[in-house]
C-alpha atoms as a PDB file:
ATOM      1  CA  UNK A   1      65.794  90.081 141.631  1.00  0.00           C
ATOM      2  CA  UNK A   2      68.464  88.648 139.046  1.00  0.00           C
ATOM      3  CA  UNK A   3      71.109  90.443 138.113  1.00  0.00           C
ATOM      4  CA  UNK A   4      73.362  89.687 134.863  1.00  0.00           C
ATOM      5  CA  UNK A   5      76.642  88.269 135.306  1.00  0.00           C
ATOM      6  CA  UNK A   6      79.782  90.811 134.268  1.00  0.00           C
ATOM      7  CA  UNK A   7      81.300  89.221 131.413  1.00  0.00           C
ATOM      8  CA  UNK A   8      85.219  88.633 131.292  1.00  0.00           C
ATOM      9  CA  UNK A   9      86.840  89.519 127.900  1.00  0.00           C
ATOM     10  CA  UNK A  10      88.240  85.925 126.312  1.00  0.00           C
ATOM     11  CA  UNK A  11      91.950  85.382 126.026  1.00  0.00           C
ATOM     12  CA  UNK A  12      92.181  84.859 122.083  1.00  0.00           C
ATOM     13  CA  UNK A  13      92.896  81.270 121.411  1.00  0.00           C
ATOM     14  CA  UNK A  14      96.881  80.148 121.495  1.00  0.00           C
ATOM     15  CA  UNK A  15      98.522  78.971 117.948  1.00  0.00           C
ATOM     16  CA  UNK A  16      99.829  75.267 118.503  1.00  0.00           C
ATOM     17  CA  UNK A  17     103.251  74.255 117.751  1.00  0.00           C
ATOM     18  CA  UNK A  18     100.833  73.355 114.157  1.00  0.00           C
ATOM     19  CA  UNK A  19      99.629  76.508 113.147  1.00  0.00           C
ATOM     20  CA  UNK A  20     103.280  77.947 113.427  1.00  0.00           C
ATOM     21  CA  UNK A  21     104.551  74.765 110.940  1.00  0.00           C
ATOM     22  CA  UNK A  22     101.468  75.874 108.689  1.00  0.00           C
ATOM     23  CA  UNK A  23     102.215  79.369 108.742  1.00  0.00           C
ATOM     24  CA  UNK A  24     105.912  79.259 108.702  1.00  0.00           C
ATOM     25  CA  UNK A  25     107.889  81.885 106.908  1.00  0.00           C
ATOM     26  CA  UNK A  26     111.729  83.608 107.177  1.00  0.00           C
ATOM     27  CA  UNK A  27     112.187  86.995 106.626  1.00  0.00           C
ATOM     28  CA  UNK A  28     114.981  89.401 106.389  1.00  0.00           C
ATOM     29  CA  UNK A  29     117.034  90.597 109.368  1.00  0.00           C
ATOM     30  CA  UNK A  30     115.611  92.993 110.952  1.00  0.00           C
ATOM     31  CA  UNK A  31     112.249  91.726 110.419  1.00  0.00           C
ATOM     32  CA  UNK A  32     108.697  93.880 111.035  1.00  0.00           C
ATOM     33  CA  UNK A  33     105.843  92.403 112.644  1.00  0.00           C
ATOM     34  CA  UNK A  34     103.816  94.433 110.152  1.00  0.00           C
ATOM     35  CA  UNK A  35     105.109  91.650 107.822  1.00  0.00           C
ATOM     36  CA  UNK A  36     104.690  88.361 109.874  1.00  0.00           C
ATOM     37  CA  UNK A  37     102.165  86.634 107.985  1.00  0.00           C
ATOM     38  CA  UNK A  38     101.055  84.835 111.769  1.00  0.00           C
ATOM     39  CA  UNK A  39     100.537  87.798 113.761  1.00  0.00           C
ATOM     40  CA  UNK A  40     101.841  87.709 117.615  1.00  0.00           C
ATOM     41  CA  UNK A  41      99.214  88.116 120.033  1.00  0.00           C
ATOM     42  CA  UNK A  42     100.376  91.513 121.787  1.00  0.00           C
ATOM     43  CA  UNK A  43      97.069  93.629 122.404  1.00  0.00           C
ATOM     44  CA  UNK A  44      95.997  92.250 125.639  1.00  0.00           C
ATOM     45  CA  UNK A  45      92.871  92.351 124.899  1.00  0.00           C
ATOM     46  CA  UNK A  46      91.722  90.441 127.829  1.00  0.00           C
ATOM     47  CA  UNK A  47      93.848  91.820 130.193  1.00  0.00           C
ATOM     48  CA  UNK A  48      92.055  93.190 133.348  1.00  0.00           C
ATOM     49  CA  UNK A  49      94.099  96.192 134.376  1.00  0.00           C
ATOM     50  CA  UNK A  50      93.718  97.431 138.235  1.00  0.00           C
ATOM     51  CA  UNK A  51      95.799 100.404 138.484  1.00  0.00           C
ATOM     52  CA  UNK A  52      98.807  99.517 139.531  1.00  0.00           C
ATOM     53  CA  UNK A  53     101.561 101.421 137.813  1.00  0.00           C
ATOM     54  CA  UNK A  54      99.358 105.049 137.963  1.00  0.00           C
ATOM     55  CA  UNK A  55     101.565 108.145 138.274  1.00  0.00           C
ATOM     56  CA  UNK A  56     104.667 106.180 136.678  1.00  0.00           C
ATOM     57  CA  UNK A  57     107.056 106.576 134.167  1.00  0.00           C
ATOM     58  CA  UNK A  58     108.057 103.643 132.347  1.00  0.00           C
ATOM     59  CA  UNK A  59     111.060 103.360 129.867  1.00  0.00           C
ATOM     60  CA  UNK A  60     111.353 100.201 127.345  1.00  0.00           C
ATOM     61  CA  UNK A  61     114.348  99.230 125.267  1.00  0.00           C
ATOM     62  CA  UNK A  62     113.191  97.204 121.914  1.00  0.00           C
ATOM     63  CA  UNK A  63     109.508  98.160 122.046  1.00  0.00           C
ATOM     64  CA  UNK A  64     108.363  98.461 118.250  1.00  0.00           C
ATOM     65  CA  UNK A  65     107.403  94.672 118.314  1.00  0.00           C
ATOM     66  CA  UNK A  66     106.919  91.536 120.641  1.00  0.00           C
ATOM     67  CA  UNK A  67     107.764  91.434 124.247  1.00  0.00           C
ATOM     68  CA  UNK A  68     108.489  95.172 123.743  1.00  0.00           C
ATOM     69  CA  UNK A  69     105.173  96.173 122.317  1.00  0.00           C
ATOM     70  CA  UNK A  70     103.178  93.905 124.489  1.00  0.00           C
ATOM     71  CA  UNK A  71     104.873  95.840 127.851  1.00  0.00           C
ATOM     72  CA  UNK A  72     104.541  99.068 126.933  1.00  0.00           C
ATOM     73  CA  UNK A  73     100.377  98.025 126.331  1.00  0.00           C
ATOM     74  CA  UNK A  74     100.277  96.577 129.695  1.00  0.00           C
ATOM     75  CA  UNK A  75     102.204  99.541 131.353  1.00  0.00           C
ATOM     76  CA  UNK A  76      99.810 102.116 129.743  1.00  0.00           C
ATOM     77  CA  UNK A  77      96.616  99.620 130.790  1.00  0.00           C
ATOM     78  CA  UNK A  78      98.009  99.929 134.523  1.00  0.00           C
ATOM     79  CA  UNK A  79      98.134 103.901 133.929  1.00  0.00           C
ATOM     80  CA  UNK A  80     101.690 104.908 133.249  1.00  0.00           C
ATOM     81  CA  UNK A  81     103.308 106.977 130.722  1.00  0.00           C
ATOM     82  CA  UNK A  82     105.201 104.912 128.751  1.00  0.00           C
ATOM     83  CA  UNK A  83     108.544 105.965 126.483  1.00  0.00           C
ATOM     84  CA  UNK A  84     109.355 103.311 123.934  1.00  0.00           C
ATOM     85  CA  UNK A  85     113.014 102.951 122.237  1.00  0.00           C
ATOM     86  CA  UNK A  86     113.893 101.145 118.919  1.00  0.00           C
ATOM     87  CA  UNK A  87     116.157 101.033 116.648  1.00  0.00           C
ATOM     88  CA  UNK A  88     115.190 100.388 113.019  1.00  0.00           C
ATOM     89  CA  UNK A  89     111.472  99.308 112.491  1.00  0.00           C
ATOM     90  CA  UNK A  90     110.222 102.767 112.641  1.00  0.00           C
ATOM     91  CA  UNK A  91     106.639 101.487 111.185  1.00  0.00           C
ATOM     92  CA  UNK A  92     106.249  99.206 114.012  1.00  0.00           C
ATOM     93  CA  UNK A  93     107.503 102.120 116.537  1.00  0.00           C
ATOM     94  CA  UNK A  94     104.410 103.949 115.404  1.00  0.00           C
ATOM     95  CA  UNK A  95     102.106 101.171 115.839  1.00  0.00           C
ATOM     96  CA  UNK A  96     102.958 100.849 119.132  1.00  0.00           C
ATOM     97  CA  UNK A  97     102.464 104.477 120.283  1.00  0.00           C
ATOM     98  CA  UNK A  98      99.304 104.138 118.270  1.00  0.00           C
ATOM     99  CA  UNK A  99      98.528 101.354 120.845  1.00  0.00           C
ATOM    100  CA  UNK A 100      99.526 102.801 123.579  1.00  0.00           C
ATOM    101  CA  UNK A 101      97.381 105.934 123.090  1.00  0.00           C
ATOM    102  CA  UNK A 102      94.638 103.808 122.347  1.00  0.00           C
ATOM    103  CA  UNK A 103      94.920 103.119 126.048  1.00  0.00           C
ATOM    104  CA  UNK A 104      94.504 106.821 126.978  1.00  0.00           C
ATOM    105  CA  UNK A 105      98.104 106.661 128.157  1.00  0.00           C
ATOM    106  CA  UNK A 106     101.141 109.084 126.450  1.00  0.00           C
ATOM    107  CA  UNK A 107     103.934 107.445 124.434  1.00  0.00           C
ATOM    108  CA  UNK A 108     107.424 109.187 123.786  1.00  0.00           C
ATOM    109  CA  UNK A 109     108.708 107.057 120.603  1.00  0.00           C
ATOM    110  CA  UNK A 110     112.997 107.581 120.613  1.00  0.00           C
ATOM    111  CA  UNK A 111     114.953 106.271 117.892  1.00  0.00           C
ATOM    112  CA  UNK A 112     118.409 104.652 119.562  1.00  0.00           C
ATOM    113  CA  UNK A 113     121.107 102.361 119.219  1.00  0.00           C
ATOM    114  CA  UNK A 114     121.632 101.518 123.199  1.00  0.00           C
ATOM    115  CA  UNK A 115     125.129  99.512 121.639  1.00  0.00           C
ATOM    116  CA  UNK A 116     126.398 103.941 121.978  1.00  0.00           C
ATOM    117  CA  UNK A 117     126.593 104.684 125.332  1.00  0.00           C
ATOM    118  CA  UNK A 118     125.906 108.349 124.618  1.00  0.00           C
ATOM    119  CA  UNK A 119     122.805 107.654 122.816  1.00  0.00           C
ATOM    120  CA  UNK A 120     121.378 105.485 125.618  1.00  0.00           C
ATOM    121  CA  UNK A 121     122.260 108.806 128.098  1.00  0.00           C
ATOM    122  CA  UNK A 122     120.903 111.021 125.850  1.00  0.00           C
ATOM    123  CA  UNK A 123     117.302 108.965 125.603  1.00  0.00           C
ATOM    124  CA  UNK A 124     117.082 108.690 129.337  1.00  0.00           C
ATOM    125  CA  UNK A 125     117.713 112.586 129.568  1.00  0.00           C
ATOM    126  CA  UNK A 126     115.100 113.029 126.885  1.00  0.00           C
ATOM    127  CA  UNK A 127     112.696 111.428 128.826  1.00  0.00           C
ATOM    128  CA  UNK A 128     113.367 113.203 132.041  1.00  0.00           C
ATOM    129  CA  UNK A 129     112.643 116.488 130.234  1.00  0.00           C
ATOM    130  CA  UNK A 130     109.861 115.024 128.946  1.00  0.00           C
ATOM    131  CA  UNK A 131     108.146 113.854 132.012  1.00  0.00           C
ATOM    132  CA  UNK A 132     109.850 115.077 135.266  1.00  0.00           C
ATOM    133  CA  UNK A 133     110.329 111.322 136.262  1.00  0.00           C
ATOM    134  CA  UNK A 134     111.573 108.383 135.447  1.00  0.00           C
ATOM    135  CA  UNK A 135     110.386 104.719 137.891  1.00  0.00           C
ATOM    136  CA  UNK A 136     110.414 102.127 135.467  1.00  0.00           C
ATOM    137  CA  UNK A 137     113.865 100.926 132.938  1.00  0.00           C
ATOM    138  CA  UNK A 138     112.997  97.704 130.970  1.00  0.00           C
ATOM    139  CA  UNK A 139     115.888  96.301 129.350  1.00  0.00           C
ATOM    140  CA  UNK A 140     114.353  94.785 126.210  1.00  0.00           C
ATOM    141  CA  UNK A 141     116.764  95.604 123.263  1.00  0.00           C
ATOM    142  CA  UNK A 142     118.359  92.254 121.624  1.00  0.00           C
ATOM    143  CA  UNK A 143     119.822  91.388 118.826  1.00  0.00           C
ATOM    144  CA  UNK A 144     120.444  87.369 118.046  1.00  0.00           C
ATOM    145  CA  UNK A 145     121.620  85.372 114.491  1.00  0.00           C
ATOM    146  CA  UNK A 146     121.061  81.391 114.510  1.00  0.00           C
ATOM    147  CA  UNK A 147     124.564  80.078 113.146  1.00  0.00           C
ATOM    148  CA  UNK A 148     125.199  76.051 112.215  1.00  0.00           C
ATOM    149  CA  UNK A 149     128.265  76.281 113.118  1.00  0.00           C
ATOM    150  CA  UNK A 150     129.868  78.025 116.211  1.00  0.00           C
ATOM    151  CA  UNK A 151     133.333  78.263 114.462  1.00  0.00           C
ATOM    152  CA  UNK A 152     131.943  80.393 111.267  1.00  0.00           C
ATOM    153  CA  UNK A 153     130.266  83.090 113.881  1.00  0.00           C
ATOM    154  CA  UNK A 154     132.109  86.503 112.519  1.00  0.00           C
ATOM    155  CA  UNK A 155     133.856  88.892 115.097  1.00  0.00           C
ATOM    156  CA  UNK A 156     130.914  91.264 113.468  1.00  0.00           C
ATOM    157  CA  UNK A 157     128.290  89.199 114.851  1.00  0.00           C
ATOM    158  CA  UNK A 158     129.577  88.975 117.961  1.00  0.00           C
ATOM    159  CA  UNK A 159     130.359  92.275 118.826  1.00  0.00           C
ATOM    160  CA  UNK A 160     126.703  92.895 117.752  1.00  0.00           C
ATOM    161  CA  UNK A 161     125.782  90.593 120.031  1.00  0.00           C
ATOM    162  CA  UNK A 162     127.378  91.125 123.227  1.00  0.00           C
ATOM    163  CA  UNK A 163     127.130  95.173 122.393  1.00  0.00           C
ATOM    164  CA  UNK A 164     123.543  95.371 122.065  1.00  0.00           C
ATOM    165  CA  UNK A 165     122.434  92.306 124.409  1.00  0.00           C
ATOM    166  CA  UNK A 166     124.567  93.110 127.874  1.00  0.00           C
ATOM    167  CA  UNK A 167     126.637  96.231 127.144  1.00  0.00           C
ATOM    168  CA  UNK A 168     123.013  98.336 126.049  1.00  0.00           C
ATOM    169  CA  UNK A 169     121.635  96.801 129.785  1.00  0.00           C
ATOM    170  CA  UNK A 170     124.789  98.275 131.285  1.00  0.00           C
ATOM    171  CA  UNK A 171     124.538 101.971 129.557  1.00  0.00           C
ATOM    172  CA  UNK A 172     120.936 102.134 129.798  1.00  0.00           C
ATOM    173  CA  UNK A 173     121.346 101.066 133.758  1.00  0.00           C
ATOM    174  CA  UNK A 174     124.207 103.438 134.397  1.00  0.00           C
ATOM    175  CA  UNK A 175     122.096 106.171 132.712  1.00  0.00           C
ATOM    176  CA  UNK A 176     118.738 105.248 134.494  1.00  0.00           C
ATOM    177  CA  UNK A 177     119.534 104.861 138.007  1.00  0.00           C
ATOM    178  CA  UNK A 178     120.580 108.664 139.311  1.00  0.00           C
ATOM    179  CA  UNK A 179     117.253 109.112 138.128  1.00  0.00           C
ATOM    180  CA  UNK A 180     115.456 106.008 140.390  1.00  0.00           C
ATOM    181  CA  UNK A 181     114.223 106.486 143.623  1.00  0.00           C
ATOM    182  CA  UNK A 182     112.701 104.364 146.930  1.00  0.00           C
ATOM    183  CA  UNK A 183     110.644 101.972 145.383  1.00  0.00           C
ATOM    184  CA  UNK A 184     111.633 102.037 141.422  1.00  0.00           C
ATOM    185  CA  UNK A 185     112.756  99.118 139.181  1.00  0.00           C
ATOM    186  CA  UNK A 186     115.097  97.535 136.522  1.00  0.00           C
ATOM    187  CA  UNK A 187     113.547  94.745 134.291  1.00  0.00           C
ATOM    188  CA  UNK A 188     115.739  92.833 132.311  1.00  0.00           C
ATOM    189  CA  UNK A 189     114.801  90.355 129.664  1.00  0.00           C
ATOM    190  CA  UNK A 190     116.901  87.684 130.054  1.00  0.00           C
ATOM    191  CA  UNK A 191     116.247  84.326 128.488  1.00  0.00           C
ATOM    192  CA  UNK A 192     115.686  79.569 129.168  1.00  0.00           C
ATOM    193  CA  UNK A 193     118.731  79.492 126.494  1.00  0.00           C
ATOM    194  CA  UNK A 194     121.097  81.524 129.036  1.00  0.00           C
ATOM    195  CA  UNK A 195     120.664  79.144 131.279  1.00  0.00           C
ATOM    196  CA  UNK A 196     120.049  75.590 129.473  1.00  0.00           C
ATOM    197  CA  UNK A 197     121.863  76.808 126.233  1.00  0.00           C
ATOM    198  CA  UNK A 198     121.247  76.780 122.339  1.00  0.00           C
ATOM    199  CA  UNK A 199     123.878  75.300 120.028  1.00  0.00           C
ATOM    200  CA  UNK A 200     122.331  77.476 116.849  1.00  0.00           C
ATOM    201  CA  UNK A 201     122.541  80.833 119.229  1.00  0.00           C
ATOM    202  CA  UNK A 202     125.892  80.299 121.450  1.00  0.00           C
ATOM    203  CA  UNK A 203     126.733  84.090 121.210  1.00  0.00           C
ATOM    204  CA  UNK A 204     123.593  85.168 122.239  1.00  0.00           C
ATOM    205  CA  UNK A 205     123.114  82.204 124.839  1.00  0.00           C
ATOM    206  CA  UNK A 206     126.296  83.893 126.358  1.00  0.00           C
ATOM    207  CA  UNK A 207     124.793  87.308 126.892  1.00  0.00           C
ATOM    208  CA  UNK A 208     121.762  85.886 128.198  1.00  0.00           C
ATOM    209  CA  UNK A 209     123.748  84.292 131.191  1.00  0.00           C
ATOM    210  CA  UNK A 210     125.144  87.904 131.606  1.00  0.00           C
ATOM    211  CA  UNK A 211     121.833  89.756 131.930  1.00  0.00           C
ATOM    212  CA  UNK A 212     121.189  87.295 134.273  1.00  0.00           C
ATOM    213  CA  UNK A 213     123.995  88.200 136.951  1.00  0.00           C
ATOM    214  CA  UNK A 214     123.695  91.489 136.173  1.00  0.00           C
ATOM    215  CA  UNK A 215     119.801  91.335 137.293  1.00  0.00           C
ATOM    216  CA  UNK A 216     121.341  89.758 140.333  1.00  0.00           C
ATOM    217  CA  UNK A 217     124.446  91.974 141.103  1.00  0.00           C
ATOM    218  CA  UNK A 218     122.484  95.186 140.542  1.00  0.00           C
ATOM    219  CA  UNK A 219     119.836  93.733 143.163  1.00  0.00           C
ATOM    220  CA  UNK A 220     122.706  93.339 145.612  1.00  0.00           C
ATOM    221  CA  UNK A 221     123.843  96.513 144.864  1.00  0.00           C
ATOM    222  CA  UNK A 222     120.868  98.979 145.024  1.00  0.00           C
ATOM    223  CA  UNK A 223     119.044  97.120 147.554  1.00  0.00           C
ATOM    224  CA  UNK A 224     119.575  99.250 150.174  1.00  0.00           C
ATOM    225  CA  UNK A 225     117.887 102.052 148.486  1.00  0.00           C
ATOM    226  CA  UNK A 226     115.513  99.948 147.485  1.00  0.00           C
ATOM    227  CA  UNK A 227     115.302  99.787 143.656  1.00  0.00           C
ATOM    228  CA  UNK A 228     114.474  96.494 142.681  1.00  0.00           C
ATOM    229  CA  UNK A 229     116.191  94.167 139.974  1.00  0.00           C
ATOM    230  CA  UNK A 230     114.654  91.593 138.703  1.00  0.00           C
ATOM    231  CA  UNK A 231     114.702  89.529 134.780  1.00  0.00           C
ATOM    232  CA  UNK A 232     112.195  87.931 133.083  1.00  0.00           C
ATOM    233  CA  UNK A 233     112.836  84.673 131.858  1.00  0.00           C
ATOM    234  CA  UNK A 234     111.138  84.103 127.897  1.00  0.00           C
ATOM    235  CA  UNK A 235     111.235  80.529 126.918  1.00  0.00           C
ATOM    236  CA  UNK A 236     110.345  80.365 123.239  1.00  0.00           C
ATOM    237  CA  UNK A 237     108.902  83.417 122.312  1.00  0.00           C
ATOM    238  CA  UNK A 238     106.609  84.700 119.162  1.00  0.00           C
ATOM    239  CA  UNK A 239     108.160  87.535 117.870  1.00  0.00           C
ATOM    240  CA  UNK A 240     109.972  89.541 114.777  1.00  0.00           C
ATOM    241  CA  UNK A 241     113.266  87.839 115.623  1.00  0.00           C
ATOM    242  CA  UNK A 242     112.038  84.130 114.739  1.00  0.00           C
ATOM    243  CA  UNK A 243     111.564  84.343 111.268  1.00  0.00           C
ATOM    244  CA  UNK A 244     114.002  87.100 111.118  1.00  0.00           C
ATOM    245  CA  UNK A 245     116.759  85.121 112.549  1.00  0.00           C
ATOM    246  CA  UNK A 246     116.339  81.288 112.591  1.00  0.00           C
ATOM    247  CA  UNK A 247     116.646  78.796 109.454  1.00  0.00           C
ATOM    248  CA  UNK A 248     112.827  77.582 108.201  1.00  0.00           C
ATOM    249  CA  UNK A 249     113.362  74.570 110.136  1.00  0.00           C
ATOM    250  CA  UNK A 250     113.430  76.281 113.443  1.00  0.00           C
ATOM    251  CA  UNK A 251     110.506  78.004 112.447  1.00  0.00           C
ATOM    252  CA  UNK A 252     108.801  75.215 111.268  1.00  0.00           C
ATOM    253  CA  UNK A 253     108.952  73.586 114.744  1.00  0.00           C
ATOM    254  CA  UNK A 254     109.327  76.750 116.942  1.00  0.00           C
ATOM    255  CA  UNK A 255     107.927  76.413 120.724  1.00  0.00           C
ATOM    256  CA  UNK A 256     107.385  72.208 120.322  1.00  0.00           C
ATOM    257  CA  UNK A 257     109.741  71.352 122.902  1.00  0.00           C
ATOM    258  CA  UNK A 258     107.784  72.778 126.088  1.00  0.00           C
ATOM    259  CA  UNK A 259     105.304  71.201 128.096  1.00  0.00           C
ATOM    260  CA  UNK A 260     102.749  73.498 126.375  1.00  0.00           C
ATOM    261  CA  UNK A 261     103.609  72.250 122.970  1.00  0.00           C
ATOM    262  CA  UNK A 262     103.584  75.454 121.574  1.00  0.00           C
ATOM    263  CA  UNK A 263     105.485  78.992 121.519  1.00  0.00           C
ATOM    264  CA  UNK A 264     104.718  81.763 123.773  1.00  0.00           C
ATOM    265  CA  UNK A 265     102.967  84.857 122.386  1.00  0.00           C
ATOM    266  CA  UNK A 266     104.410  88.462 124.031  1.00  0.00           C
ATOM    267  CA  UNK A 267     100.674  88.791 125.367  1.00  0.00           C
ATOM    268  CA  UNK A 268     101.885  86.044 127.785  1.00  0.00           C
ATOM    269  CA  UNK A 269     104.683  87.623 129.158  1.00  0.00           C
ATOM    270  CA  UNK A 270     103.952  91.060 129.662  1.00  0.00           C
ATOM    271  CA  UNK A 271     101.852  90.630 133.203  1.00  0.00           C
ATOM    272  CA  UNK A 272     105.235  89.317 134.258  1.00  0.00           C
ATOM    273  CA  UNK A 273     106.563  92.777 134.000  1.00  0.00           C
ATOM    274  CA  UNK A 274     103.363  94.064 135.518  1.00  0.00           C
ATOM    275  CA  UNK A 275     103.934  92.649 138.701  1.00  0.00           C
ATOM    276  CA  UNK A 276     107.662  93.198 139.105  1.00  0.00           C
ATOM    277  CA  UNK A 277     107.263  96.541 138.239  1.00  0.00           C
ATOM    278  CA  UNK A 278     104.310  97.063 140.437  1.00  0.00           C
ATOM    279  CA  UNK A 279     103.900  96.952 144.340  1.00  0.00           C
ATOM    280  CA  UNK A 280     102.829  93.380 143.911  1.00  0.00           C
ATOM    281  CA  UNK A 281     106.260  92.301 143.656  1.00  0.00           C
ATOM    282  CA  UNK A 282     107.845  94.635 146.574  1.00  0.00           C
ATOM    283  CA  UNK A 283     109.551  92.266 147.939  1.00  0.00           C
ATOM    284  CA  UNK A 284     111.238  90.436 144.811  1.00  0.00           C
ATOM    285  CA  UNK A 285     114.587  91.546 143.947  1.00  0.00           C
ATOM    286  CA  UNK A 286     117.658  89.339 142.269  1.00  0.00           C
ATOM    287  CA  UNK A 287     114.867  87.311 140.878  1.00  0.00           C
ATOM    288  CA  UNK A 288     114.974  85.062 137.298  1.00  0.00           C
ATOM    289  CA  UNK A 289     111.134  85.181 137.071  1.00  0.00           C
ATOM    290  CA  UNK A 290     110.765  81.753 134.540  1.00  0.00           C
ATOM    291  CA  UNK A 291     107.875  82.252 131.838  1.00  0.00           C
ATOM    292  CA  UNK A 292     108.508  79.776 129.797  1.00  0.00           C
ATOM    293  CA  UNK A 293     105.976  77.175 128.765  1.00  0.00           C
ATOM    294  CA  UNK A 294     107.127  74.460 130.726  1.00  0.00           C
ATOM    295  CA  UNK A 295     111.062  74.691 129.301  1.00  0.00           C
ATOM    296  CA  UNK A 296     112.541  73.534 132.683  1.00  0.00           C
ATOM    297  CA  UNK A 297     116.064  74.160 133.438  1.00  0.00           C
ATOM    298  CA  UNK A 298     118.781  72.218 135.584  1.00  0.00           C
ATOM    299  CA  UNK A 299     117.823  74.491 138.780  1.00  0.00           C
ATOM    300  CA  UNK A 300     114.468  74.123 138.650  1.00  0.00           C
END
């Protein structure tokens, strides 16, 4: 007797380095990926989820769009109840929770700047109240500008920078972890550029290389309770910040210098997260976890 073969959703098909130059556009700071005439990929729509994060709690910094959106989908596909933060884009917020729900899963939406320490405190309390628990912290929140010239970067722009990029990961940490027990993460998206270096981003470059010993110092230091901390890597990246932050000519070429010969879509990233949020990684912890296209770095 035959029997007819399962059939395994697709993985849409990956824009070339091409299709971005044909479809480039810039738009203003903060940009919505309601606007973004070439949509990033972030459903998941392939994804084959197994259970792995059931009974969690999962918090994510920066999750109205991209990497954000794209992890909170995958965390509610492995069964966890998902809170999402963000700070302006309160149209793409929604569309994420409507996402998320879509997967059967809860979604808390919190409006935050995680540069005020006492607004990243407050969100993780909120959650807590909310749910009881609290397993999961993704540090996703950034904020980047492309500048020609290093010299003209204003002290606004930098404080920006370093205060949402590294000192957000350090309230939203120091708020997270009473709440963490045996077994419980930090995530951390760190980034190829904090460790090869960008000459259009230096500022953000620089907080890039932070998140990237903090990942490792917080490892060392909650270790023996055994809440991992590990960082995901991005190399170039399809999200809201591209054509919100970079001059058309970035755009134009955006992702052509990987092996791939193309950008990244979130999609792509987010069963990184899965698996170092998940039992599957149990025994990573201090690690840089590279997804970048084939953007190889000096230590490599």
């Amino acid at each position: 007797m035959s029997t007819t073969p399962s059939t395994t959703p697709q993985p849409p098909k990956r824009p070339t380095a091409k299709d971005m130059l044909e479809h480039a556009q810039t738009l203003p700071y903060p940009a919505k990926q309601a606007d973004m005439k070439f949509q990033p990929q972030t459903s998941l729509a392939a994804y084959r989820a197994a259970g792995k994060l059931a009974g969690k709690v999962a918090l994510i910094t920066g999750a109205d769009s991209g990497i954000g959106r794209a992890v909170a989908i995958a965390f509610a596909k492995e069964g966890a109840k998902v809170a999402i933060l963000y700070n302006e884009n309160t149209e793409d917020a929604n569309e994420t929770q409507r996402l998320v729900q879509l997967e059967g899963q809860t979604c808390q939406v919190l409006q935050v700047d995680v540069r005020d320490r006492a607004q990243a405190f407050r969100a993780v309390k909120d959650v807590v109240a909310e749910h009881g628990q609290l397993n999961i912290l993704v540090n996703n929140a950034a904020f980047q500008m492309a500048q020609e010239k290093f010299e003209d970067i204003s002290e606004e722009q930098i404080r920006r920078t370093f205060d949402t990029n590294i000192l957000g990961y350090i309230w939203m940490a120091q708020a997270t972890i009473p709440h963490l027990q045996d077994g419980d993460c930090i995530i951390n998206t760190g980034s190829i550029v904090g460790i090869v270096g960008i000459p259009l981003l230096v500022d953000y470059a620089c907080t890039k290389a932070s998140i990237h010993a903090l990942t490792k110092s917080l490892a060392l230091y909650l270790g023996e309770k055994n809440i991992r901390v590990n960082a995901v890597i991005p190399g170039p990246v399809w999200t809201p910040n591209i054509p919100g932050t970079m001059p058309m000519e970035e755009v134009e070429k955006f992702g052509h210098e990987v092996a791939l010969k193309r950008p990244g879509q979130p999609e792509e990233l987010a069963p990184a997260y899965v698996l170092l949020a998940s039992q599957d990684g149990s025994f990573m912890t201090g690690s840089l976890v590279h997804v970048t296209g084939g953007k190889l770095s000096s230590d490599e």
